[in-house]
Protein backbone atom coordinates (compact mmCIF):
# COMPACT_ATOMS: atom_id res chain seq x y z
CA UNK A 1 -32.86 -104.88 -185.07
CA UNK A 2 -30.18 -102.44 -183.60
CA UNK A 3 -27.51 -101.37 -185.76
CA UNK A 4 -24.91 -102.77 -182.97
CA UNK A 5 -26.55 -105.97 -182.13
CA UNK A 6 -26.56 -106.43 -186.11
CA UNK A 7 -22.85 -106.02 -186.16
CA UNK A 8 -22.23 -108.09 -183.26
CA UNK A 9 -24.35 -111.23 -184.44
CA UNK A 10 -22.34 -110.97 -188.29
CA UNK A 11 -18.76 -111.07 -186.00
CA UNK A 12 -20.39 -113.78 -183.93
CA UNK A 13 -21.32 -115.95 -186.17
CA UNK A 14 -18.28 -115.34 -188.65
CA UNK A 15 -16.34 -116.68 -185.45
CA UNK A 16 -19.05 -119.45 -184.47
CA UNK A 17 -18.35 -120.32 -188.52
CA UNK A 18 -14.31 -120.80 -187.97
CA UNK A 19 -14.99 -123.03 -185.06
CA UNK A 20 -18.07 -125.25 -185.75
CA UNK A 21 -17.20 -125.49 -189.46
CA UNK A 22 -13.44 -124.35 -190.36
CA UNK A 23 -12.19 -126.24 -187.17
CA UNK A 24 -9.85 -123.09 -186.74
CA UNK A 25 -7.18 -122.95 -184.42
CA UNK A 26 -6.34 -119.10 -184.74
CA UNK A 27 -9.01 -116.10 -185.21
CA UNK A 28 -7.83 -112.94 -185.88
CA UNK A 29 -10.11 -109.91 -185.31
CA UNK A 30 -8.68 -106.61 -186.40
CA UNK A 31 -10.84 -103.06 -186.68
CA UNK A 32 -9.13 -100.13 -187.82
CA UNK A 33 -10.69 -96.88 -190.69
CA UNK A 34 -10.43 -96.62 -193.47
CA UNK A 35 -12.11 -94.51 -196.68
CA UNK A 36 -14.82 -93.51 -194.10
CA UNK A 37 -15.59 -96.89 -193.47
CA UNK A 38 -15.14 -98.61 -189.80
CA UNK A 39 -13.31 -102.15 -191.23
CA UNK A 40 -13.81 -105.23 -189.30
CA UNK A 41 -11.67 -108.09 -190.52
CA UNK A 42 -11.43 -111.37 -189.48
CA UNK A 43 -9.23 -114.08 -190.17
CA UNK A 44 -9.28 -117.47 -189.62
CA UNK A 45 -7.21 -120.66 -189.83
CA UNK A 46 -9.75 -123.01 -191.32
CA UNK A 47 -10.12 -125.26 -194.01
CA UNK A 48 -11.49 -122.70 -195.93
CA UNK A 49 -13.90 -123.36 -198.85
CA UNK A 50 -14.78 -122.46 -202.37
CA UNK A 51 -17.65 -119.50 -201.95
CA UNK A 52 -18.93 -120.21 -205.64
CA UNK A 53 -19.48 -123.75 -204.80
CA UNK A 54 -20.73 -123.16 -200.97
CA UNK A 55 -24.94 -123.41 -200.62
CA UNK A 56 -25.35 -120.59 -198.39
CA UNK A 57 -26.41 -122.11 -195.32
CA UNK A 58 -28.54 -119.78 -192.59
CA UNK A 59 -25.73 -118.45 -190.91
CA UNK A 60 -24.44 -117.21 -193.84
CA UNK A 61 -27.69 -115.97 -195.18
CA UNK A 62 -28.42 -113.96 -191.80
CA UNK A 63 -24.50 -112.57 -191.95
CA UNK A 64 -25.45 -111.40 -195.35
CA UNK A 65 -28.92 -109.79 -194.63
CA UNK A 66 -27.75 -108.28 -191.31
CA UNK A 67 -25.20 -106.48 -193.18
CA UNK A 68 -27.29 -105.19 -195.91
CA UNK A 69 -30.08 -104.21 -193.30
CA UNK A 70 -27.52 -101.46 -191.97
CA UNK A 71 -25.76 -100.71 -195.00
CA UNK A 72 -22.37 -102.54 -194.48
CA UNK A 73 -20.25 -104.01 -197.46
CA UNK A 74 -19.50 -107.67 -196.42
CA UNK A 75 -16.80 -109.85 -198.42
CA UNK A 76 -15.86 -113.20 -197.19
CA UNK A 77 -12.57 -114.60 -199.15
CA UNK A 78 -11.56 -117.91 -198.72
CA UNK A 79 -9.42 -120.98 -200.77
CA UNK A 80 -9.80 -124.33 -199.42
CA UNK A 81 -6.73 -125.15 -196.92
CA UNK A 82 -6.13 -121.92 -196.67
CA UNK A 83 -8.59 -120.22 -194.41
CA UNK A 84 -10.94 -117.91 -194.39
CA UNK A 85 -11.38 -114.38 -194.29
CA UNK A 86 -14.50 -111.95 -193.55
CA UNK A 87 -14.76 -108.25 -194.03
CA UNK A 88 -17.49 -106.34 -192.78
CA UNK A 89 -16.93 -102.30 -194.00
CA UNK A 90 -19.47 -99.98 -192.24
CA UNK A 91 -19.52 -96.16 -192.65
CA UNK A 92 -18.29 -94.17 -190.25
CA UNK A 93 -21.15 -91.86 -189.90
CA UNK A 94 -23.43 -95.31 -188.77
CA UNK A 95 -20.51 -96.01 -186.23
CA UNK A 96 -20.86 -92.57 -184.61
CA UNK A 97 -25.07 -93.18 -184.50
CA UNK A 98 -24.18 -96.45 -182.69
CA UNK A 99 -21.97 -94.68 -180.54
CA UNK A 100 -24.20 -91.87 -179.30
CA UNK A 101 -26.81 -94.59 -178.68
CA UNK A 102 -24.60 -96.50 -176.39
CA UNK A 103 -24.06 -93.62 -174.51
């Protein structure tokens, strides 16, 4: 799969996540560099959850894969009641690939 769509379908289904599952009422989507790493992180409202006692369903199975398959750190953080937070790090030199590709 292309290294764009990849990142896409991780942000789209973190957000499809705070919605169908978190029943958030505010995303936040920042992107900014860092450490030669392109940082998406996004932020959600939700009800949040405890990750070591979550059964990684398919959407979080795919978000993890995807990232791997390009070489991207992903973290999710989250406490119940207090939201959720995911943050995809991808290097800089994969961002500039994508970007000649697109062009």
């Amino acid at each position: 799969m292309n290294q764009g769509i990849c990142i896409f379908r991780i942000l789209q289904e973190a957000v499809s996540n705070a919605i169908k599952h978190a029943s958030a009422s505010s995303i936040v989507l920042s992107v900014f560099e860092k450490r030669e790493q392109v940082i998406f992180s996004l932020i959600d409202n939700g009800h949040g959850f405890l990750i070591e006692e979550v059964t990684l369903g398919e959407g979080l199975k795919n978000m993890k894969e995807r990232a791997k398959s390009i070489d991207a750190n992903l973290e999710i953080i989250s406490s119940p009641e207090k939201g959720t937070q995911l943050i995809l790090g991808i290097p800089v030199s994969l961002m500039r690939k994508i970007r000649q590709m697109t062009n």
